[in-house]
C-alpha atoms as a PDB file:
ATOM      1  CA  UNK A   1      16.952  -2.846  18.802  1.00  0.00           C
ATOM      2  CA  UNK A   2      13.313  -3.110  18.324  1.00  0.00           C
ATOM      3  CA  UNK A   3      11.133   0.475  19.173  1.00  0.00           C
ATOM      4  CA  UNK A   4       8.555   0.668  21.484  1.00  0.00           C
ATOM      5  CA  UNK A   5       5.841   3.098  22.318  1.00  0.00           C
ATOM      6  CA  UNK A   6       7.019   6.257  23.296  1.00  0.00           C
ATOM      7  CA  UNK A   7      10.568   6.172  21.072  1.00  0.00           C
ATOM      8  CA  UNK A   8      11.694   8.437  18.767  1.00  0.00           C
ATOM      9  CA  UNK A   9      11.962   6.812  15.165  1.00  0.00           C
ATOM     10  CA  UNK A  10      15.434   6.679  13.721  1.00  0.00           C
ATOM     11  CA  UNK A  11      16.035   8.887  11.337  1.00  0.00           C
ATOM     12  CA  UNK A  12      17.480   7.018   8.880  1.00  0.00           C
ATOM     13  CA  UNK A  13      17.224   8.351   5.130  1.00  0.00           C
ATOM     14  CA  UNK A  14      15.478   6.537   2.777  1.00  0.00           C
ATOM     15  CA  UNK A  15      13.769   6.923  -1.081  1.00  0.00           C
ATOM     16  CA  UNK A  16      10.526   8.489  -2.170  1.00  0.00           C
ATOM     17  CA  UNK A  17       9.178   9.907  -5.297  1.00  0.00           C
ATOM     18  CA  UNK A  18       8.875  13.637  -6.403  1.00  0.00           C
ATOM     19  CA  UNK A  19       9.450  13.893 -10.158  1.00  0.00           C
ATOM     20  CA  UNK A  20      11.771  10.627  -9.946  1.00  0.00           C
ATOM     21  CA  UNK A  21      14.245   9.335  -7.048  1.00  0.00           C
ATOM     22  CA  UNK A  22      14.220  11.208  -4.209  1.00  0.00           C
ATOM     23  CA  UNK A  23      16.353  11.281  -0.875  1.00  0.00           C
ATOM     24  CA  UNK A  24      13.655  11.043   2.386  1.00  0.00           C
ATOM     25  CA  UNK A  25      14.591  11.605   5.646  1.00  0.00           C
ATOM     26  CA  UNK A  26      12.309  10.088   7.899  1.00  0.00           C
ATOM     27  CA  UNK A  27      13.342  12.457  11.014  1.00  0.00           C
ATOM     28  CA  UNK A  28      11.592  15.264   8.458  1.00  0.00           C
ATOM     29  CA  UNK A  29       8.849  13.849   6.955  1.00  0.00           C
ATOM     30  CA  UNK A  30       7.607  12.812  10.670  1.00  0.00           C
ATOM     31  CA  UNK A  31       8.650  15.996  12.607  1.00  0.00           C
ATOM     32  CA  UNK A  32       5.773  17.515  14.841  1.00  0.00           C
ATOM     33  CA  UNK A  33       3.162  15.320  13.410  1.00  0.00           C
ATOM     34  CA  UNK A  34       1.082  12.635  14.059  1.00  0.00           C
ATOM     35  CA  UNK A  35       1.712  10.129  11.629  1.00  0.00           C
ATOM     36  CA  UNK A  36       0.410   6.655  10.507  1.00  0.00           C
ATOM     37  CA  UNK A  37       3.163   4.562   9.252  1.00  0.00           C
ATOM     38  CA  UNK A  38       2.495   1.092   8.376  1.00  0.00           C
ATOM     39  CA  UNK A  39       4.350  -1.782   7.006  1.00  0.00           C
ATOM     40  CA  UNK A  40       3.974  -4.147   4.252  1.00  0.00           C
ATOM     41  CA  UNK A  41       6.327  -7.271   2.991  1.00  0.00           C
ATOM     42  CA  UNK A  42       6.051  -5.397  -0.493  1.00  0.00           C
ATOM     43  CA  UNK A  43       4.171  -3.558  -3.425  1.00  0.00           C
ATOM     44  CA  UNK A  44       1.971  -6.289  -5.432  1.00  0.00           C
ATOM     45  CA  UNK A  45       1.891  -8.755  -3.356  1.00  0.00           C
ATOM     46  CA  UNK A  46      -1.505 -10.320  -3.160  1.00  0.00           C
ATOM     47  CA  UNK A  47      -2.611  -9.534   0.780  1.00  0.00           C
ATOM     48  CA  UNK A  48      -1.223  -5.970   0.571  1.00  0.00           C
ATOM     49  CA  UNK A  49      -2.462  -5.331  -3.498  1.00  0.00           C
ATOM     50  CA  UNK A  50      -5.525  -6.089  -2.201  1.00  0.00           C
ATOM     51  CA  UNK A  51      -6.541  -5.508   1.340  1.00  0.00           C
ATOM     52  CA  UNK A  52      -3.521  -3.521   3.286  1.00  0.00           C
ATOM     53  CA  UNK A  53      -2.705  -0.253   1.310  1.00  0.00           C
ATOM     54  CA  UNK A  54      -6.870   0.229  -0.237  1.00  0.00           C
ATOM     55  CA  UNK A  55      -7.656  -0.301   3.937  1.00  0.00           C
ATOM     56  CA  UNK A  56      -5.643   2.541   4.352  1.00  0.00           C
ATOM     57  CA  UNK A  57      -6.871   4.585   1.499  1.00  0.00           C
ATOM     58  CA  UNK A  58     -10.531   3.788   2.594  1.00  0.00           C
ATOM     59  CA  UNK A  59     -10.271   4.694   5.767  1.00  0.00           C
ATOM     60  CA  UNK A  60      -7.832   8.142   5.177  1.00  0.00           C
ATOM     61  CA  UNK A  61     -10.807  10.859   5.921  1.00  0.00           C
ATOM     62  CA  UNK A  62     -11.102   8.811   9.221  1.00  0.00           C
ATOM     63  CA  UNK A  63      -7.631   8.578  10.391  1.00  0.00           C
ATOM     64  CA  UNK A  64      -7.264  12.560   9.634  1.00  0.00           C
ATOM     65  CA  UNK A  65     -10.686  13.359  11.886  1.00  0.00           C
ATOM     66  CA  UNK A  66      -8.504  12.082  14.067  1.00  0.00           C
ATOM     67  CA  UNK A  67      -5.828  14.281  14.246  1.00  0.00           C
ATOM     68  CA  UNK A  68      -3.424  12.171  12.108  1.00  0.00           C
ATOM     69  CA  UNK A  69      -1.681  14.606   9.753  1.00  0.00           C
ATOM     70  CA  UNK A  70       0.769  12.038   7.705  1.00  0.00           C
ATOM     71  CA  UNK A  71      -0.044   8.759   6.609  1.00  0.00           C
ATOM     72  CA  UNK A  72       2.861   6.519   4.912  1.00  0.00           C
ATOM     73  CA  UNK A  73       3.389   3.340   3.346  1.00  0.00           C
ATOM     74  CA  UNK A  74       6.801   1.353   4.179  1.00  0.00           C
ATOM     75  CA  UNK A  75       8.507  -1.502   2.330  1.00  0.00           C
ATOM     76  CA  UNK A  76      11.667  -2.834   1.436  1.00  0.00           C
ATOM     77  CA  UNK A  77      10.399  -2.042  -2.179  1.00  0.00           C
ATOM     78  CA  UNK A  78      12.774   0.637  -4.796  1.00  0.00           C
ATOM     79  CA  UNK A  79      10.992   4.322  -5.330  1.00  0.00           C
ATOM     80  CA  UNK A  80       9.971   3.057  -9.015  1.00  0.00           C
ATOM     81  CA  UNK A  81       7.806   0.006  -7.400  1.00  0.00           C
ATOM     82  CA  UNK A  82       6.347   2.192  -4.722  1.00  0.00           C
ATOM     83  CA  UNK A  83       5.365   5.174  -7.029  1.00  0.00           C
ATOM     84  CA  UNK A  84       3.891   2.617  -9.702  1.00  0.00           C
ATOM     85  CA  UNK A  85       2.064   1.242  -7.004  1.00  0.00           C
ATOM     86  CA  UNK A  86       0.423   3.983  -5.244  1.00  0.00           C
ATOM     87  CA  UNK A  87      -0.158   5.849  -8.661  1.00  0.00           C
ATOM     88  CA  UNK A  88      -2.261   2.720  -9.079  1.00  0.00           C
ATOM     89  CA  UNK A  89      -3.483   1.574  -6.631  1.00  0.00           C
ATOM     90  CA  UNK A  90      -3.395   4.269  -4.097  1.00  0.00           C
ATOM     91  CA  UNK A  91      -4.068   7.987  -2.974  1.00  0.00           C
ATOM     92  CA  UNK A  92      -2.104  11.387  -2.646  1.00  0.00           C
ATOM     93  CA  UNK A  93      -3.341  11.174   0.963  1.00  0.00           C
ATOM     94  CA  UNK A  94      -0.659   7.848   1.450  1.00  0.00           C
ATOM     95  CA  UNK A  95       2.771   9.028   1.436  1.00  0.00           C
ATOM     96  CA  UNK A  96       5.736   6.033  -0.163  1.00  0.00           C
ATOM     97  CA  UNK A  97       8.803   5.104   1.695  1.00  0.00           C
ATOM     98  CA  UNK A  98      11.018   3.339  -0.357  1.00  0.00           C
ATOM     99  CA  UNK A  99      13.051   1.544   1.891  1.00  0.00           C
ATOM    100  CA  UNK A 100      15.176   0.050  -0.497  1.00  0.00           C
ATOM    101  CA  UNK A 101      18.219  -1.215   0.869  1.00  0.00           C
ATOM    102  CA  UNK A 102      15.945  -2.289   4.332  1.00  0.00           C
ATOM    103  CA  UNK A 103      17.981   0.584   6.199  1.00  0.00           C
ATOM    104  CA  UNK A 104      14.049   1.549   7.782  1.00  0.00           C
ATOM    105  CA  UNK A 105      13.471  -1.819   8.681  1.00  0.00           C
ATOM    106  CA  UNK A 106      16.836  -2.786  10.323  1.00  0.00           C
ATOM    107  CA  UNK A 107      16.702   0.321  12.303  1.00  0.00           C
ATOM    108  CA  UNK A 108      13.520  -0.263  13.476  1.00  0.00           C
ATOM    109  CA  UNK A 109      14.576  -3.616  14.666  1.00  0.00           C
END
């Protein structure tokens, strides 16, 4: 099943990083907000090292003008890659989902 505008996402349970592994339900890290989710193939890849997730990061202050209280970074990357990752190349402001086992993804169709 793919989601279109206007659906709820799943809320399927996924990894992040607080002090090492952590358990992330999606259902509560979206709930009442407006969020910016997007997707990427994985962490240090070329395209996505170096245009996708600094995009995102650049443009932050802007997205939150506009009301947009959560911004997140998903890919079918473990918590260790993702926290490496934004620790280097990214901001506080850009939240990780680990999707590790591609439970996220499937469910998203």
């Amino acid at each position: 099943m793919t989601i279109k505008v206007g659906d709820t996402l799943p809320d399927v349970t996924v990894k992040t990083w607080k002090d090492g592994p952590a358990d992330l339900s999606i259902g509560a890290l979206t709930a009442g907000k407006t969020a910016v989710i997007f997707g990427l193939p994985g962490a240090f890849t070329p395209t996505c090292h170096m245009k996708h997730l600094p995009g995102f990061v650049e443009q932050a202050d802007a997205l939150k003008a506009k009301g947009v209280e959560l911004i997140a970074v998903h890919a079918v990357n473990d918590p260790f890659v993702m926290n490496m990752w934004n620790k280097e190349q990214g901001s506080p402001e850009i939240h990780t989902i680990a999707d590790w086992d591609a439970s996220f993804a499937k469910a998203l169709g």
